[in-house]
Structure formats: structure tokens, C-alpha cells
C-alpha atoms as a PDB file:
ATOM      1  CA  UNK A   1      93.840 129.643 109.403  1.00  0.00           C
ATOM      2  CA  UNK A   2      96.723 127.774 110.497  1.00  0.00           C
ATOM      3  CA  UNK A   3      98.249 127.223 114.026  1.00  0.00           C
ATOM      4  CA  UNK A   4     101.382 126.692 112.512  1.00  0.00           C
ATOM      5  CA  UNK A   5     103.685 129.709 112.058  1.00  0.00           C
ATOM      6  CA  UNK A   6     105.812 130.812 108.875  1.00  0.00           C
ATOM      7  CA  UNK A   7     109.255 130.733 108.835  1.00  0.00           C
ATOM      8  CA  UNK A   8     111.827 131.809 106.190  1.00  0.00           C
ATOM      9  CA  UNK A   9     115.365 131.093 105.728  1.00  0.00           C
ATOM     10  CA  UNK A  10     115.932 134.587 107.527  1.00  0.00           C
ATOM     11  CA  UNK A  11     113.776 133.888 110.189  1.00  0.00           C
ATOM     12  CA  UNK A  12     114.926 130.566 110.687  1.00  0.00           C
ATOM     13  CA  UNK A  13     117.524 130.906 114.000  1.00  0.00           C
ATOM     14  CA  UNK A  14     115.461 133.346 115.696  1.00  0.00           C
ATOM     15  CA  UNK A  15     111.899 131.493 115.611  1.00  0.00           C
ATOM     16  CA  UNK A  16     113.442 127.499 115.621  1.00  0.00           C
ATOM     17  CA  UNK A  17     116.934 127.282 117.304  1.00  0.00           C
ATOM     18  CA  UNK A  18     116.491 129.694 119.773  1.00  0.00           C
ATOM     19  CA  UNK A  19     113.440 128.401 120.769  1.00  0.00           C
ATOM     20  CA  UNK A  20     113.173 127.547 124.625  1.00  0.00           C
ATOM     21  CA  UNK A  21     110.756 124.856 123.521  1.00  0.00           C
ATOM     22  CA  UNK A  22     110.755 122.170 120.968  1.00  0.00           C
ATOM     23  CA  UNK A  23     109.851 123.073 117.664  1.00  0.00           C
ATOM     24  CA  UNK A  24     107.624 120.224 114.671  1.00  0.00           C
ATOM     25  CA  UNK A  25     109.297 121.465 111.548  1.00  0.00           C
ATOM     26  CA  UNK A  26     106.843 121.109 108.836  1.00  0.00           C
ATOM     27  CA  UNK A  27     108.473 121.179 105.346  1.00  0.00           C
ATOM     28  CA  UNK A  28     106.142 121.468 102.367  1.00  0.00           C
ATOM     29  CA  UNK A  29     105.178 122.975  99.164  1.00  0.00           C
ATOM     30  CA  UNK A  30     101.478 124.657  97.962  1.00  0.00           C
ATOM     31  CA  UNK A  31     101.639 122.521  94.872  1.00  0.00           C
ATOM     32  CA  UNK A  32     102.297 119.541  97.207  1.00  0.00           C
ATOM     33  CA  UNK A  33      98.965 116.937  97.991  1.00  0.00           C
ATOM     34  CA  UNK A  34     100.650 114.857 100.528  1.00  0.00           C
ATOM     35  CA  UNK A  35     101.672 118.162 102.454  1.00  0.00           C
ATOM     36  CA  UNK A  36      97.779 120.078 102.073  1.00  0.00           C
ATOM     37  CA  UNK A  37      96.747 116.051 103.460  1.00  0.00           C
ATOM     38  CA  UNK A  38      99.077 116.340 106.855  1.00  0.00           C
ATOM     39  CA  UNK A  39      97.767 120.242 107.533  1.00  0.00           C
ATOM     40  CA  UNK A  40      95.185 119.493 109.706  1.00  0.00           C
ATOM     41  CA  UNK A  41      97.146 116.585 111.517  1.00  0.00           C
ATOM     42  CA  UNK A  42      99.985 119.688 111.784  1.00  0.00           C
ATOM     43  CA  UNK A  43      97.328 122.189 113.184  1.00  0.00           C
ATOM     44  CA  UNK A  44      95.781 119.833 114.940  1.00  0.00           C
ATOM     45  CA  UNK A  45      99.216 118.785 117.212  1.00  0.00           C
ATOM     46  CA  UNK A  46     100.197 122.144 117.409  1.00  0.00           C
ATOM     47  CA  UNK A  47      96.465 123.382 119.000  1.00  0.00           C
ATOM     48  CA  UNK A  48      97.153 119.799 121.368  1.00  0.00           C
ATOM     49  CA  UNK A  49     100.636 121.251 122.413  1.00  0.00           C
ATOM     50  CA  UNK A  50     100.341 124.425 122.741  1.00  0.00           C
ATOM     51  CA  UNK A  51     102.682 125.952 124.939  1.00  0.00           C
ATOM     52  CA  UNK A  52     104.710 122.915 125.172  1.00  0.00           C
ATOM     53  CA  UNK A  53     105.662 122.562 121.424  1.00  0.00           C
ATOM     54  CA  UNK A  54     105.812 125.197 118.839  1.00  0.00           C
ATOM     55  CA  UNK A  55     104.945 124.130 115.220  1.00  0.00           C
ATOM     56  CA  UNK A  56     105.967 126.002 112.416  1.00  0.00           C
ATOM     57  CA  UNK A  57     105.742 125.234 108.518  1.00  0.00           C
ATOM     58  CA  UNK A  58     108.483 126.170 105.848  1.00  0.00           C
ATOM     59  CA  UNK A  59     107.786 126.546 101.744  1.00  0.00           C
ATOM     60  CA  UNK A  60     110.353 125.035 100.305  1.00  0.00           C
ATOM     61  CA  UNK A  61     109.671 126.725  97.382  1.00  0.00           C
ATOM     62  CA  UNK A  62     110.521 129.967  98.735  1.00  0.00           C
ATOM     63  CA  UNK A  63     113.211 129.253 100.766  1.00  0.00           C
ATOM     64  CA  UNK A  64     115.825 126.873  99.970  1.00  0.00           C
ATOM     65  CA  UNK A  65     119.014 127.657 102.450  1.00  0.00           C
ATOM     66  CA  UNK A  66     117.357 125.856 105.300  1.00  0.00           C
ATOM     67  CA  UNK A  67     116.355 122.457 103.865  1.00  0.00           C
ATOM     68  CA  UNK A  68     119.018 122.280 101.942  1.00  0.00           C
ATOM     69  CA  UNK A  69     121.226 122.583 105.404  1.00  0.00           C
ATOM     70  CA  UNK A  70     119.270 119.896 107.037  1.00  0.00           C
ATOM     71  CA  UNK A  71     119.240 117.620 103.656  1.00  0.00           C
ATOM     72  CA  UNK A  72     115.508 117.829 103.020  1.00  0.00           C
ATOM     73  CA  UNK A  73     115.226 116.145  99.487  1.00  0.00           C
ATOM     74  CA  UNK A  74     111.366 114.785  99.739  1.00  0.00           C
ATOM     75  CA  UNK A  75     108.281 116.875 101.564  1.00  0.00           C
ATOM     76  CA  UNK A  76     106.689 116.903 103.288  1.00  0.00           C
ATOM     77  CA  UNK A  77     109.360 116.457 105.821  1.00  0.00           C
ATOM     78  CA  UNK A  78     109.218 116.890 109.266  1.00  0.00           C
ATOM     79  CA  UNK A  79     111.831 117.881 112.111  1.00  0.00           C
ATOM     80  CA  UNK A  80     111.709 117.917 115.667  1.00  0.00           C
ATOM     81  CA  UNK A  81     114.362 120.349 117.084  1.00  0.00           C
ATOM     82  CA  UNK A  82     115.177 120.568 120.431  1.00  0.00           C
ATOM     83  CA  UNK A  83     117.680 123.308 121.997  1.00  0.00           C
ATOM     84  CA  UNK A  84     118.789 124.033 117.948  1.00  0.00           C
ATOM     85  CA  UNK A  85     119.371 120.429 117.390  1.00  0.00           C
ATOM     86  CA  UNK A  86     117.563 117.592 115.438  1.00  0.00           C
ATOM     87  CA  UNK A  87     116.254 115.336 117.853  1.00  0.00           C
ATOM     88  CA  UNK A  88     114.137 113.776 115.057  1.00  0.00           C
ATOM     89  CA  UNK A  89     113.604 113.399 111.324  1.00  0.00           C
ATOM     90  CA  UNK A  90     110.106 111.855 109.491  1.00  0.00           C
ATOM     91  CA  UNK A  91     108.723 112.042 105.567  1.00  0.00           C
ATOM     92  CA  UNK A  92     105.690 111.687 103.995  1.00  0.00           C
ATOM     93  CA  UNK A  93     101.901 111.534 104.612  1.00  0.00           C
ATOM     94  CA  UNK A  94     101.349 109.439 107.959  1.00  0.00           C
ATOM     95  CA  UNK A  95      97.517 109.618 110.165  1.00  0.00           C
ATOM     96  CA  UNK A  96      97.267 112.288 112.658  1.00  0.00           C
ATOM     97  CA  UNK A  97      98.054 109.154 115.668  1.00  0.00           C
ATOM     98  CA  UNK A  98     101.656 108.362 114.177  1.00  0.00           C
ATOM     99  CA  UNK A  99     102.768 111.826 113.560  1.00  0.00           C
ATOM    100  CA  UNK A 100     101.889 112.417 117.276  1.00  0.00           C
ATOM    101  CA  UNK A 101     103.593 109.196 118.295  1.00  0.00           C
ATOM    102  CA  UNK A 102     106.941 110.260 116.347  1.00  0.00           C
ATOM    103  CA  UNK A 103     106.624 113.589 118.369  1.00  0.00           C
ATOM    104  CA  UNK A 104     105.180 112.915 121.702  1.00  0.00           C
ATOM    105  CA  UNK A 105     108.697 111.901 123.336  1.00  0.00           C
ATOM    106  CA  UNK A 106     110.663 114.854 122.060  1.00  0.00           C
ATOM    107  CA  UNK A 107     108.112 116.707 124.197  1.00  0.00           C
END
């Protein structure tokens, strides 16, 4: 089971920008290799984190309002929102150390 939690385009505000902490956006897709590949790395940061970062996935398949607002065109794509802004944008299948690295400062 994954640490990360679902969102939808309807849950979106409520679980991401109104978070009081920052939030790893994980975009992906079931039929999607690269984004099954980074799931562990995902779980992985968010069990590291917990408490200080919450870590939620989005099916892009299922929901299309939200990346489309934040121009996701490739997953998996990942956001790092801080206080319902982007404070950080990274694609693609990258090792569990550099994912960290990209989100460690927005911490």
C-alpha cells in the first residue's frame, strides 16, 4: 500500500493548497512504466518526511482539470507546492537520491 494519498480534481484545494505543509505532487498514469518505477522512491520520501511533507499522487487519466492548470504535458511529473504555490517543477524517472535532492530544500 502506498504512503502517498489520492487526490482528484475535486479534492485538489482542500488536500494540496490548503495544506499547512508542503505537498510532492506525484503525477502519473497506471499504464505508465516510468511512473510504477518512481513509486517506491515516492513512498519511500513520503515515509522519510512524514509530518514535514505530505505526498500525494494524481491519475491523470482520471482527472484532467488539475494538470492541465499547472501545464502537465509528460508524467510522471512532479510538483512541490508550498502555501498553494509551485515552488518546484521535475519530469521523468530519476533514482530515489535526486528526487530527494530536488525536494529536500522546499522542506
Amino acid at each position: 500500500m502506498s504512503n502517498a494519498l489520492d487526490v482528484t480534481d475535486t479534492t485538489w484545494e482542500a488536500a494540496v493548497l490548503q495544506s499547512n505543509v508542503p505537498v510532492l505532487v506525484d503525477f502519473l498514469a497506471e499504464w505508465c512504466a516510468p511512473c510504477k518505477a518512481m513509486t517506491p522512491s515516492v513512498d519511500k520520501l513520503a515515509e522519510e518526511y512524514k509530518g514535514k511533507l505530505k505526498v500525494v499522487k494524481m491519475n491523470t487519466s482520471d482527472n484532467s482539470d488539475v494538470p492541465s492548470r499547472y501545464g502537465v504535458v509528460a508524467i510522471p511529473t512532479f510538483l512541490v507546492i508550498k502555501k498553494g504555490e509551485v515552488a518546484a517543477q521535475f519530469r521523468g524517472q530519476m533514482p530515489y537520491e535526486k528526487l530527494k535532492a530536488a525536494v529536500t530544500p522546499h522542506i
